[in-house]
Protein backbone atom coordinates (compact mmCIF):
# COMPACT_ATOMS: atom_id res chain seq x y z
CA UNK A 1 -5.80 15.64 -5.54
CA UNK A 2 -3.25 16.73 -8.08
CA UNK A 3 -4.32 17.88 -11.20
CA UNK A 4 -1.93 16.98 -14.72
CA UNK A 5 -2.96 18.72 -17.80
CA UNK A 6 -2.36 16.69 -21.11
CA UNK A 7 -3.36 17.17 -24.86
CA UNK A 8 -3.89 14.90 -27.72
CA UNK A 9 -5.52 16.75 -31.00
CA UNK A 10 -6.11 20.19 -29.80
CA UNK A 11 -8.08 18.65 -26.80
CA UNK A 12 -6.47 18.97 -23.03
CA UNK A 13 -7.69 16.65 -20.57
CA UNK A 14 -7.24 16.84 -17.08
CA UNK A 15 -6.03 13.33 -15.22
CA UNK A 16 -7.48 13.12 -11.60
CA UNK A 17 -4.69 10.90 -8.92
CA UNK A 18 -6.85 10.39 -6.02
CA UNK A 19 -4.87 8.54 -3.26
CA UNK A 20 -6.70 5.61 -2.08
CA UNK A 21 -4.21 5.19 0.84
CA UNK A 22 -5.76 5.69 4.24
CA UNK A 23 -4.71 6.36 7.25
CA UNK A 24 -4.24 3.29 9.61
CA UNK A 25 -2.98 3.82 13.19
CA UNK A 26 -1.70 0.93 15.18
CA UNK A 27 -0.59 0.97 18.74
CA UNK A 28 2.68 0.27 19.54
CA UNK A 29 3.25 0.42 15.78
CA UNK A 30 5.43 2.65 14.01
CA UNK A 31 3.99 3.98 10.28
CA UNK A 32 6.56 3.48 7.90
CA UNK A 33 6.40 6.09 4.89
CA UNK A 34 4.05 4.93 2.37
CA UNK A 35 5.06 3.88 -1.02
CA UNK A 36 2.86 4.10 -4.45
CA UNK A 37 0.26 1.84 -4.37
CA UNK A 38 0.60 1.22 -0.58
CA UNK A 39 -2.65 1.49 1.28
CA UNK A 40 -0.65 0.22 5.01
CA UNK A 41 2.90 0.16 6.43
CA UNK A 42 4.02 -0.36 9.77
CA UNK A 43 7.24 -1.41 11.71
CA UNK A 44 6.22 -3.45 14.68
CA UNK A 45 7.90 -5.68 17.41
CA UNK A 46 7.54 -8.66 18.61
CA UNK A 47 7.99 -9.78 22.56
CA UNK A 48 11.36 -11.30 21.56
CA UNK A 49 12.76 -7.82 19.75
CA UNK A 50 12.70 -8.92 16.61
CA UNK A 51 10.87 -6.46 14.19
CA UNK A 52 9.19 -6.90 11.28
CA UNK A 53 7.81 -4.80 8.64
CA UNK A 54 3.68 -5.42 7.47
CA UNK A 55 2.61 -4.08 4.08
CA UNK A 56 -0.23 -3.76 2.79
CA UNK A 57 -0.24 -2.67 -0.88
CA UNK A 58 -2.92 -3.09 -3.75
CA UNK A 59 -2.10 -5.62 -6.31
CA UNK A 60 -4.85 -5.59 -8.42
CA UNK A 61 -3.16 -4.67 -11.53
CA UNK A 62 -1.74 -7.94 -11.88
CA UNK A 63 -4.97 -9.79 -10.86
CA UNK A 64 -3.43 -10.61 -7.00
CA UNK A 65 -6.55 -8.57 -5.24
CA UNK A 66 -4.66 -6.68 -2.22
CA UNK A 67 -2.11 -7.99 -0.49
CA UNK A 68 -1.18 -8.05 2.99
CA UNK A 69 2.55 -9.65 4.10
CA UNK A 70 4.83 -9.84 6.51
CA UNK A 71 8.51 -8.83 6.28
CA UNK A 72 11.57 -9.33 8.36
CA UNK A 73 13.02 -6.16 9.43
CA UNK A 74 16.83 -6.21 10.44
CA UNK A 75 18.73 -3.23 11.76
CA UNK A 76 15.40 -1.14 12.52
CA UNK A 77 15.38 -0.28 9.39
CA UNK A 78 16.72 -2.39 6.43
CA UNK A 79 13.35 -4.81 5.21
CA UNK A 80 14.17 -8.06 3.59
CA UNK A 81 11.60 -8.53 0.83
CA UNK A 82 12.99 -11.65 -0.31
CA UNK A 83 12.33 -13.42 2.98
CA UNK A 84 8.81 -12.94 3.04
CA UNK A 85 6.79 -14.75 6.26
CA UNK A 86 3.47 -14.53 5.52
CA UNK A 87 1.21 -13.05 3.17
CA UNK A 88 -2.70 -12.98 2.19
CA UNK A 89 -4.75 -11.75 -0.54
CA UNK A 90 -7.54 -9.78 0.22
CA UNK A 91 -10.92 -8.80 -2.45
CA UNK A 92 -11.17 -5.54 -1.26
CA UNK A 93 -8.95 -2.89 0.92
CA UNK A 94 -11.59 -2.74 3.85
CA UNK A 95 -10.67 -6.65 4.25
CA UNK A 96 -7.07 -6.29 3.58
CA UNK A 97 -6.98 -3.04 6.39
CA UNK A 98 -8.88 -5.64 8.81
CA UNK A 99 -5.95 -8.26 7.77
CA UNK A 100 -3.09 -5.68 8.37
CA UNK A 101 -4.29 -4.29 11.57
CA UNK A 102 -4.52 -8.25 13.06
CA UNK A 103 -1.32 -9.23 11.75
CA UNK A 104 0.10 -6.05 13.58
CA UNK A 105 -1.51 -7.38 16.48
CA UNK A 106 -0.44 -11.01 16.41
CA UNK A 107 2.70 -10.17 15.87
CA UNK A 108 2.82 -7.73 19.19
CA UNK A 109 1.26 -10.62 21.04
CA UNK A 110 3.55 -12.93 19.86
CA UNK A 111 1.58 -14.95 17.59
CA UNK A 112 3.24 -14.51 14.48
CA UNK A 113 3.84 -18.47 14.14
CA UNK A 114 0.22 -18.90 13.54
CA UNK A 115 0.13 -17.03 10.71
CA UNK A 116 3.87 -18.15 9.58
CA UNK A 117 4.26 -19.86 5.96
CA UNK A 118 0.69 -18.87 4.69
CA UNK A 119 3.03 -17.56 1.21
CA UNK A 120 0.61 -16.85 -1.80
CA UNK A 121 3.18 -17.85 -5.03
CA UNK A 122 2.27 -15.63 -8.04
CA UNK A 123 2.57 -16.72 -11.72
């Protein structure tokens, strides 16, 4: 927890940042450094060699919930955002964890083409 010290009209306040990102370990999967509001991030390959990055990051702060997705990953290490294959909105990050942790899986098993097109288009 990291304290920051601020004051407005000869009162200081101290602002609490509590991480809400937890620690997630897949087999198989590597963790990919996590960025702000991440709460998931993992580099994984399929049977085929192709890899592919899954996020899973809270949106709430534009009214998405938490969001789980699906990245192409070229190079072992440059992500393509714009090509995104799947993604899922989730209420709460217990449910989005659950969602990350069994796209992981599928796409280890080789399933990723069930989950493949399921795009959630925000406003």
């Amino acid at each position: 927890m990291v304290k920051n010290a601020t004051q407005e009209d000869g009162e200081t306040y101290s602002l609490a940042q509590v991480s809400q990102t937890q620690a997630v370990e897949i087999a198989g999967a590597a963790p990919i450094r996590l960025q702000k509001l991440d709460l998931a991030r993992h580099s994984v390959t399929a049977p085929d060699g192709r890899q592919y990055v899954v996020a899973t990051f809270d949106d709430t702060r534009v009214g998405n919930g938490y969001i789980t997705a699906v990245y192409p990953q070229q190079s072992g290490y440059l992500t393509l955002y714009r090509l995104v294959i799947c993604e899922y909105s989730s209420e709460n990050p217990q449910e989005a964890v659950r969602r990350h942790i069994e796209l992981a899986q599928a796409i280890q098993q080789g399933r990723l083409n069930d989950y493949r097109n399921n795009v959630i288009y925000h406003a």
